[in-house]
Protein backbone atom coordinates (compact mmCIF):
# COMPACT_ATOMS: atom_id res chain seq x y z
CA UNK A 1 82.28 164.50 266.95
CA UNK A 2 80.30 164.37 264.08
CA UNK A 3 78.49 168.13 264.72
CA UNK A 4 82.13 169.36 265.70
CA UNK A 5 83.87 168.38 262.45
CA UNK A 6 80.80 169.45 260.44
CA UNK A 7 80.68 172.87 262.11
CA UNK A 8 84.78 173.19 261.93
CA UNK A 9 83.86 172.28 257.85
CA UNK A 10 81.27 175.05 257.56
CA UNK A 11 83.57 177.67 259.47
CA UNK A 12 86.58 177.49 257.33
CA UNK A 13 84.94 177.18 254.63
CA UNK A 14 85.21 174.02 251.80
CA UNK A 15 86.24 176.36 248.47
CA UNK A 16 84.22 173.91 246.43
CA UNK A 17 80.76 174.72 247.93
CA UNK A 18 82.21 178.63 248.13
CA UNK A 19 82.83 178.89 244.33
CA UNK A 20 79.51 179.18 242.08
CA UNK A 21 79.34 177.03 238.90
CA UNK A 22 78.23 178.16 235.14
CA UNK A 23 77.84 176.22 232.03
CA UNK A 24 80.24 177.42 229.60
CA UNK A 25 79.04 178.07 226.21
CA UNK A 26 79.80 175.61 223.50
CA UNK A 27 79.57 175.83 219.35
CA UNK A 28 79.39 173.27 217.44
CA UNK A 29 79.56 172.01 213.80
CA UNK A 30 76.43 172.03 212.09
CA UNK A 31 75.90 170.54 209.13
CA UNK A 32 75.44 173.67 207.60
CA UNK A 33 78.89 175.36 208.04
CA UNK A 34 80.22 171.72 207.36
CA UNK A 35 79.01 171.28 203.96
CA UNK A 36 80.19 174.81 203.23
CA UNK A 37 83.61 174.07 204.44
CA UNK A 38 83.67 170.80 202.29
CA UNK A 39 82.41 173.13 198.76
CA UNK A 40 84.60 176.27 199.65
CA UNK A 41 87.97 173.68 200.36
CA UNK A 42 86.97 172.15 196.76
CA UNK A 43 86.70 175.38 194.97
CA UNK A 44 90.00 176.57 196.36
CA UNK A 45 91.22 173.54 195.61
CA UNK A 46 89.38 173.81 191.28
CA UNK A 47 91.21 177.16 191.29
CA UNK A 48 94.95 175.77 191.40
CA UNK A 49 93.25 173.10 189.14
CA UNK A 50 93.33 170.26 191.81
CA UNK A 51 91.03 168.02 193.05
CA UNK A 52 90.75 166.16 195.93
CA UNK A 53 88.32 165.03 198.84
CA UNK A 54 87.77 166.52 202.20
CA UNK A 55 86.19 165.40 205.43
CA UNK A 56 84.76 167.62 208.31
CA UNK A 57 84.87 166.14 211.93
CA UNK A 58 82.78 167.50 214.63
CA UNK A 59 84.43 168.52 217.66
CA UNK A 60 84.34 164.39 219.28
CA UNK A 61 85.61 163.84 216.18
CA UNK A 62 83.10 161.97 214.33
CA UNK A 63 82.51 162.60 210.37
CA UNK A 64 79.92 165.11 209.76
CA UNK A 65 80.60 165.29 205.66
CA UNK A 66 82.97 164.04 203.19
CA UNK A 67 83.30 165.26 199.85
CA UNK A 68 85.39 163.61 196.87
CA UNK A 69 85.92 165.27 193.45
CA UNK A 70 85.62 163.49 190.50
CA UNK A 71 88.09 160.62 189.60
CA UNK A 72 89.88 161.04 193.10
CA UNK A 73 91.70 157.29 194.26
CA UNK A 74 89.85 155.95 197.09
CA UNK A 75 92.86 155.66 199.63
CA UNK A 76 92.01 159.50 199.68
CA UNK A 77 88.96 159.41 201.41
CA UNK A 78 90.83 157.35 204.51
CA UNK A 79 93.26 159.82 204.50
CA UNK A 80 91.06 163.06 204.74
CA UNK A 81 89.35 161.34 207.71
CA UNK A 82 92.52 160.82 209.54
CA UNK A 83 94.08 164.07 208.56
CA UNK A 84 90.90 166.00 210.33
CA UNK A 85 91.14 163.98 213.29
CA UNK A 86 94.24 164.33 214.21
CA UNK A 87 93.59 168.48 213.53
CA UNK A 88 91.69 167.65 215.79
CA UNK A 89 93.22 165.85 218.16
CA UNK A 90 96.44 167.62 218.16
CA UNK A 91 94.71 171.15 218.03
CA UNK A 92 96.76 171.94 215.34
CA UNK A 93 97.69 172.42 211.56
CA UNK A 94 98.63 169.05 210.27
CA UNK A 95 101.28 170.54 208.12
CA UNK A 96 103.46 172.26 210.14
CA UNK A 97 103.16 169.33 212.50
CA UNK A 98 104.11 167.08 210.09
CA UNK A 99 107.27 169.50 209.66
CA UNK A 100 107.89 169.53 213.39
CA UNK A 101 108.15 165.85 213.41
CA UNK A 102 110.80 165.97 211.02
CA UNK A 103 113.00 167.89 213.15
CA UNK A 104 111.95 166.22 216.40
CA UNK A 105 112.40 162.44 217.11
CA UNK A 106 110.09 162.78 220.13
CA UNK A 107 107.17 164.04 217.93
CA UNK A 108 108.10 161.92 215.51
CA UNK A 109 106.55 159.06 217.36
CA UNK A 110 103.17 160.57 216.78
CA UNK A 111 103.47 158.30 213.74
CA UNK A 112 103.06 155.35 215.97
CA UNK A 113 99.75 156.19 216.53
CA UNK A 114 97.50 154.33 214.35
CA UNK A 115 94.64 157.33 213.71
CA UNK A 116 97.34 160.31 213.57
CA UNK A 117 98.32 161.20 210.01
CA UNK A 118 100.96 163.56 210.36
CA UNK A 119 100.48 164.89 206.71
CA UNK A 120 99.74 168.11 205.57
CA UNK A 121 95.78 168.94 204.58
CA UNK A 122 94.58 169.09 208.30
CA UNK A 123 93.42 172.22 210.35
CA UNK A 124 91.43 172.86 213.01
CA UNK A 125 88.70 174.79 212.38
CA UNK A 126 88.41 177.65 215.31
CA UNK A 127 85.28 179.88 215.88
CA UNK A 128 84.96 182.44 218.83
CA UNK A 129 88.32 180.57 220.60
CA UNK A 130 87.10 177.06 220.08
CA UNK A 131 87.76 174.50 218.32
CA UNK A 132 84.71 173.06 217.16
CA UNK A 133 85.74 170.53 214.79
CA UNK A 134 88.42 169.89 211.88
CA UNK A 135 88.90 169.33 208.50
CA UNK A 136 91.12 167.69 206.13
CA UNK A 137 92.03 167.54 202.72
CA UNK A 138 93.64 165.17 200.57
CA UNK A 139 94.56 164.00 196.73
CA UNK A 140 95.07 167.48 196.01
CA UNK A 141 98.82 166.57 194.46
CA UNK A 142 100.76 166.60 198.01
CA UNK A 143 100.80 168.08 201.68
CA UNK A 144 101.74 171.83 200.47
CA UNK A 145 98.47 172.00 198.15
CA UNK A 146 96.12 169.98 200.50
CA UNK A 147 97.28 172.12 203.03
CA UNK A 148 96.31 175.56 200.97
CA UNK A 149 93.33 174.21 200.31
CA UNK A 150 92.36 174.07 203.55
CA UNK A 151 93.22 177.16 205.17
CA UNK A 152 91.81 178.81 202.14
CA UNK A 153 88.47 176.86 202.22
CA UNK A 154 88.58 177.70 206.15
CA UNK A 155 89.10 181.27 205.73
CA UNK A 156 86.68 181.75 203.10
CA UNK A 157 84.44 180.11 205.10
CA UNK A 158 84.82 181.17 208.96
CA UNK A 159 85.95 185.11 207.79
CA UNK A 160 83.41 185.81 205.71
């Protein structure tokens, strides 16, 4: 019985032991481009004469940098962190999800989750198709300017 069913396996043909398996390739933030990020973001940010802070999260998530500008209020810090996370979680620009939420009471209860921030200032940060990490911005005088900031600091950064 045993031979049978193993030579009835080995006829048809199992499709998992058929297909052939690769690594993928993966990028990652480095400290590097992360510390870039954070100075390019703040010297966006100096040119509409703002200041703020800004955290970088690595593509789990965790912190890689945070920068904070001179005489920025400490909830600001928190609020960066959370921003890039859920960039990063969410795969997408914290400010127009934050404006989607408005209009939608189902995304709305993204609020409900405690790390989320749904507050403009957070943006994935996308190299070769994949997101490698996130950043976020905040103290820079509301969603609209943190979220400038950061596309500006990305762009500057990533495009150059």
């Amino acid at each position: 019985m045993k031979k049978s069913l193993l030579t009835y396996l080995l006829v048809m043909g199992i499709p998992c032991f058929a297909e052939t398996f690769e690594p993928i390739q993966k990028y990652e933030m480095k400290l590097s481009l992360a510390n870039n990020l954070g100075r390019n973001i703040l010297a966006e940010c100096n040119k509409l004469g703002k200041t703020g802070t800004v955290s970088v999260v690595d593509s789990a998530g965790n912190i890689v940098i945070v920068m904070r500008g001179d005489n920025v209020g400490p909830h600001n810090t928190l609020a960066a962190q959370r921003k890039a996370y859920t960039a990063l979680s969410t795969k997408s620009n914290t400010y127009e999800l934050m404006k989607k939420a408005q209009d939608n009471p189902e995304m709305a209860n993204l609020t409900t989750v405690n790390e989320l921030l749904l507050l403009g200032g957070g943006a994935p940060v996308i190299y070769k198709d994949q997101v490698i990490g996130a950043v976020g911005v905040a103290g820079m005088g509301g969603s609209e300017f943190d979220n400038k900031c950061a596309i500006k600091g990305i762009e500057k950064t990533i495009n150059k």
